[in-house]
C-alpha atoms as a PDB file:
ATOM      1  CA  UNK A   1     139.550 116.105  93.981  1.00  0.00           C
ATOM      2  CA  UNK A   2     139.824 114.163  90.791  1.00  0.00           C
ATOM      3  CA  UNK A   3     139.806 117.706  88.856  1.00  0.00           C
ATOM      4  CA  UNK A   4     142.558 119.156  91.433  1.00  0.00           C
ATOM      5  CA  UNK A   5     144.770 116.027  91.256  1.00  0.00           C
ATOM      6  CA  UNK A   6     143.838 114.571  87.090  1.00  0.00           C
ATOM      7  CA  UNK A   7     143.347 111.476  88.898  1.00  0.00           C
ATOM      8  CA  UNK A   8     140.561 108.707  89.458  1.00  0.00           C
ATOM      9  CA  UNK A   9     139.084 107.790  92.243  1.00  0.00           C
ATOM     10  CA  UNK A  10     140.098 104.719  94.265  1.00  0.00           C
ATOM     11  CA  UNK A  11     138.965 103.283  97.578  1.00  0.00           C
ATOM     12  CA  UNK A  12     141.557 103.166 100.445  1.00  0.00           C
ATOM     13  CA  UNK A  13     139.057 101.166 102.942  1.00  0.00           C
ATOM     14  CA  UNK A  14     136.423 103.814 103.611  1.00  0.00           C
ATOM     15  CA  UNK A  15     138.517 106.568 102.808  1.00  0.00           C
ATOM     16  CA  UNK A  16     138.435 107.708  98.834  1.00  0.00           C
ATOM     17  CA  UNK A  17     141.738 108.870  97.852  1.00  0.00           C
ATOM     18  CA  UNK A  18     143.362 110.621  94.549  1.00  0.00           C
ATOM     19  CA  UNK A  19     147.003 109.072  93.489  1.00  0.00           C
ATOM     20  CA  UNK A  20     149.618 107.924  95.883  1.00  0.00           C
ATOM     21  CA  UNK A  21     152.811 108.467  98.200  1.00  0.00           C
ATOM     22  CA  UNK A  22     155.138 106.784  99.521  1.00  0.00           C
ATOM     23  CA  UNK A  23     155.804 108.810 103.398  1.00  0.00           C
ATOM     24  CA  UNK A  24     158.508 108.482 105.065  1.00  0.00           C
ATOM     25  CA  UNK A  25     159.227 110.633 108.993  1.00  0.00           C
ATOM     26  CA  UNK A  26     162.178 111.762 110.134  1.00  0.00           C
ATOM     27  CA  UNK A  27     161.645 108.778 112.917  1.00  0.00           C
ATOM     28  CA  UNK A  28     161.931 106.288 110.845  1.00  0.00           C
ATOM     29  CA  UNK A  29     158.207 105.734 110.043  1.00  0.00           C
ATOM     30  CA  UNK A  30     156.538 104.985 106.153  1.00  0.00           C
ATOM     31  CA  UNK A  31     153.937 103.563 104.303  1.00  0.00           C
ATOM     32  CA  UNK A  32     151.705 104.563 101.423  1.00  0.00           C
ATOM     33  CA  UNK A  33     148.930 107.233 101.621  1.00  0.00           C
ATOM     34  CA  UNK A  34     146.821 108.987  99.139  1.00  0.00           C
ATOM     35  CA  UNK A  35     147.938 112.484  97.577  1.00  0.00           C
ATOM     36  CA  UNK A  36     144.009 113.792  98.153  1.00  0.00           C
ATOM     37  CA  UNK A  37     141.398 112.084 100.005  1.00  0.00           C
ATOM     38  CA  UNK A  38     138.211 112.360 101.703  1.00  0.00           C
ATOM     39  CA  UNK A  39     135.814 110.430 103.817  1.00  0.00           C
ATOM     40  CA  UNK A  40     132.452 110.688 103.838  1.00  0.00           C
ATOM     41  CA  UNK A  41     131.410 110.023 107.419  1.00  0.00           C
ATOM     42  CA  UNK A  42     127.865 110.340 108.845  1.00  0.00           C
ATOM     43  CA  UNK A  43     128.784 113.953 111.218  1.00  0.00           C
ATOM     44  CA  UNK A  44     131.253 115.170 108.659  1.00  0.00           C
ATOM     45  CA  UNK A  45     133.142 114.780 105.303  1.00  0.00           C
ATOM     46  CA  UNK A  46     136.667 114.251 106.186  1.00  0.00           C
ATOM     47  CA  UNK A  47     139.154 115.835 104.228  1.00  0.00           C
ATOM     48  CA  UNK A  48     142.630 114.822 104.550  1.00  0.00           C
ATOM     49  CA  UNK A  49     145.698 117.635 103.900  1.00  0.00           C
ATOM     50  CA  UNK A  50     149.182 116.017 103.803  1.00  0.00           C
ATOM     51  CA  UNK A  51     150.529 119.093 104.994  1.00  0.00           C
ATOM     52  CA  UNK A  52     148.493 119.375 107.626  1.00  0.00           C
ATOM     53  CA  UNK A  53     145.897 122.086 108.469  1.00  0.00           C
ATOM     54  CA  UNK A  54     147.667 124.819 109.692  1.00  0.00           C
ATOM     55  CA  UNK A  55     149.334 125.523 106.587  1.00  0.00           C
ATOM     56  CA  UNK A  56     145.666 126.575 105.581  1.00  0.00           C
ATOM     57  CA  UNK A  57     144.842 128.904 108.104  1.00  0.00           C
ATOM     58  CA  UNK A  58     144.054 131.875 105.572  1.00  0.00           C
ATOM     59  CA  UNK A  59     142.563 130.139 103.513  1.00  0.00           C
ATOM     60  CA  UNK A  60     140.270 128.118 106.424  1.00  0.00           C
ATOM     61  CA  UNK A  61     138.894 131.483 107.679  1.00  0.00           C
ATOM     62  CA  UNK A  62     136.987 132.025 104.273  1.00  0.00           C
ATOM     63  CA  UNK A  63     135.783 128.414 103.829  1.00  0.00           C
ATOM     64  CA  UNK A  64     132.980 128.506 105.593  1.00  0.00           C
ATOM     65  CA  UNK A  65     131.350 125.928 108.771  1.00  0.00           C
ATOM     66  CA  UNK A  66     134.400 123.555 109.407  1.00  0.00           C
ATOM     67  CA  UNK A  67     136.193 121.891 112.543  1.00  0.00           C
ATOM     68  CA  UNK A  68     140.243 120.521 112.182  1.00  0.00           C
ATOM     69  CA  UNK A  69     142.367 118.444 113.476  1.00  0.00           C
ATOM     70  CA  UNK A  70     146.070 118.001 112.623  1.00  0.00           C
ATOM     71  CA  UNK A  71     145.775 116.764 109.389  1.00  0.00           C
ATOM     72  CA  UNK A  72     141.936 117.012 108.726  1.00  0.00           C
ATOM     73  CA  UNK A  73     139.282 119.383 108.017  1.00  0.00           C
ATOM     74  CA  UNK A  74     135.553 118.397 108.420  1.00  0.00           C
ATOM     75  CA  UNK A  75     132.724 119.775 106.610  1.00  0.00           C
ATOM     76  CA  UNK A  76     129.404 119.277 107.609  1.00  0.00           C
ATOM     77  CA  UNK A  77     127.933 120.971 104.965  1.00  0.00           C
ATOM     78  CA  UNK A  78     129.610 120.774 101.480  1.00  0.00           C
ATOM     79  CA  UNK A  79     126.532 123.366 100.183  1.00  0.00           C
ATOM     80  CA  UNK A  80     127.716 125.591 102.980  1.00  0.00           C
ATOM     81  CA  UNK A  81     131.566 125.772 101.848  1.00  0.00           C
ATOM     82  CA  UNK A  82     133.006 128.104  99.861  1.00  0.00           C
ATOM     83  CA  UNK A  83     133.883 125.784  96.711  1.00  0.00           C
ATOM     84  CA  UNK A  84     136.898 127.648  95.249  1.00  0.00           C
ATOM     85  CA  UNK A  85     138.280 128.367  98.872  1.00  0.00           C
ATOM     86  CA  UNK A  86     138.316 124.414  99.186  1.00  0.00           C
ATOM     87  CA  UNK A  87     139.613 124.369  95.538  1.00  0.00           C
ATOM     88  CA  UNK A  88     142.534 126.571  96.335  1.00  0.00           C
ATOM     89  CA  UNK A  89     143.536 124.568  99.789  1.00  0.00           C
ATOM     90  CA  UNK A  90     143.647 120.850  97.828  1.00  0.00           C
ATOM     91  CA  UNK A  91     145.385 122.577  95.060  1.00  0.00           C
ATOM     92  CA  UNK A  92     147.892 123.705  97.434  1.00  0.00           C
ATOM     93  CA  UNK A  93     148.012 120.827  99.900  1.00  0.00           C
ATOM     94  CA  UNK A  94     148.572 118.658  96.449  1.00  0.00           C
ATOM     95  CA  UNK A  95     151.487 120.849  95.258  1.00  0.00           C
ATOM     96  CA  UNK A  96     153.121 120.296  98.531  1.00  0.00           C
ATOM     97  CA  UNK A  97     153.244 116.545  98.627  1.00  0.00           C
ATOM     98  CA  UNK A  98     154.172 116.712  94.749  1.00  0.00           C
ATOM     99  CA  UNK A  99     157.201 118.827  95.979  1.00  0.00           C
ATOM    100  CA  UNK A 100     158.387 115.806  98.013  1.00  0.00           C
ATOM    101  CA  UNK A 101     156.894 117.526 101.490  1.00  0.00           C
ATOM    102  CA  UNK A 102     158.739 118.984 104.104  1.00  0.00           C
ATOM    103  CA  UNK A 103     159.267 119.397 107.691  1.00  0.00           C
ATOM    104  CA  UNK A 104     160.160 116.105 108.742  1.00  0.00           C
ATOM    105  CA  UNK A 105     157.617 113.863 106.123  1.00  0.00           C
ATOM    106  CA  UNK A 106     159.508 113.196 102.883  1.00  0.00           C
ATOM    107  CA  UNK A 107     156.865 111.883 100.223  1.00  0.00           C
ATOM    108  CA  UNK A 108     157.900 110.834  96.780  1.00  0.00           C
ATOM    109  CA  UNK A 109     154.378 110.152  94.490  1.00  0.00           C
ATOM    110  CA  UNK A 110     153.700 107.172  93.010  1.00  0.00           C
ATOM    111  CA  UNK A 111     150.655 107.966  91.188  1.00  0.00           C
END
């Protein structure tokens, strides 16, 4: 993540997360997130995806062992994942929230 996003690492809580954003939903909602981030939790490593996981789907059927929710993929296995297929969804998950988002979550970075 910190070769994806060119920045360093910095704990949000448990969750480790690459650069900032300011969210904001159609309803109203905001706060500050990371751009990347992942948790590393004893079933899985949770990776976080701004734009949610369905805009992976592709790309999710050539990762390898994973489960999803909305907005997170979990890896049991990081040996078992296909690297660059990982690679490829932050990189595109990144651009996304660096393009100020879209349906209904307007982000604007802030690191």
């Amino acid at each position: 993540m910190r070769e994806v996003s060119g920045r360093e690492p910095v704990r949000w809580g448990t969750i480790i997360g690459f650069g900032s954003c300011r969210y904001r939903y159609a309803t109203g909602t905001e706060g500050e997130t990371a751009l990347l981030a992942f948790a590393p939790r004893r079933a899985a490593t949770t990776v976080y995806l701004l734009d949610g996981v369905a805009a992976h789907t592709e790309a999710l059927a050539q990762l390898g062992p994973h489960t999803t929710g909305a907005g997170c993929l979990y890896l049991k296995s990081l040996a078992d994942a296909d690297l660059d297929v990982l690679r490829g969804i932050l990189m595109r998950s990144l651009a996304w929230a660096e393009a100020g988002g879209s349906e209904g979550m307007a982000l604007e970075v802030t690191s």
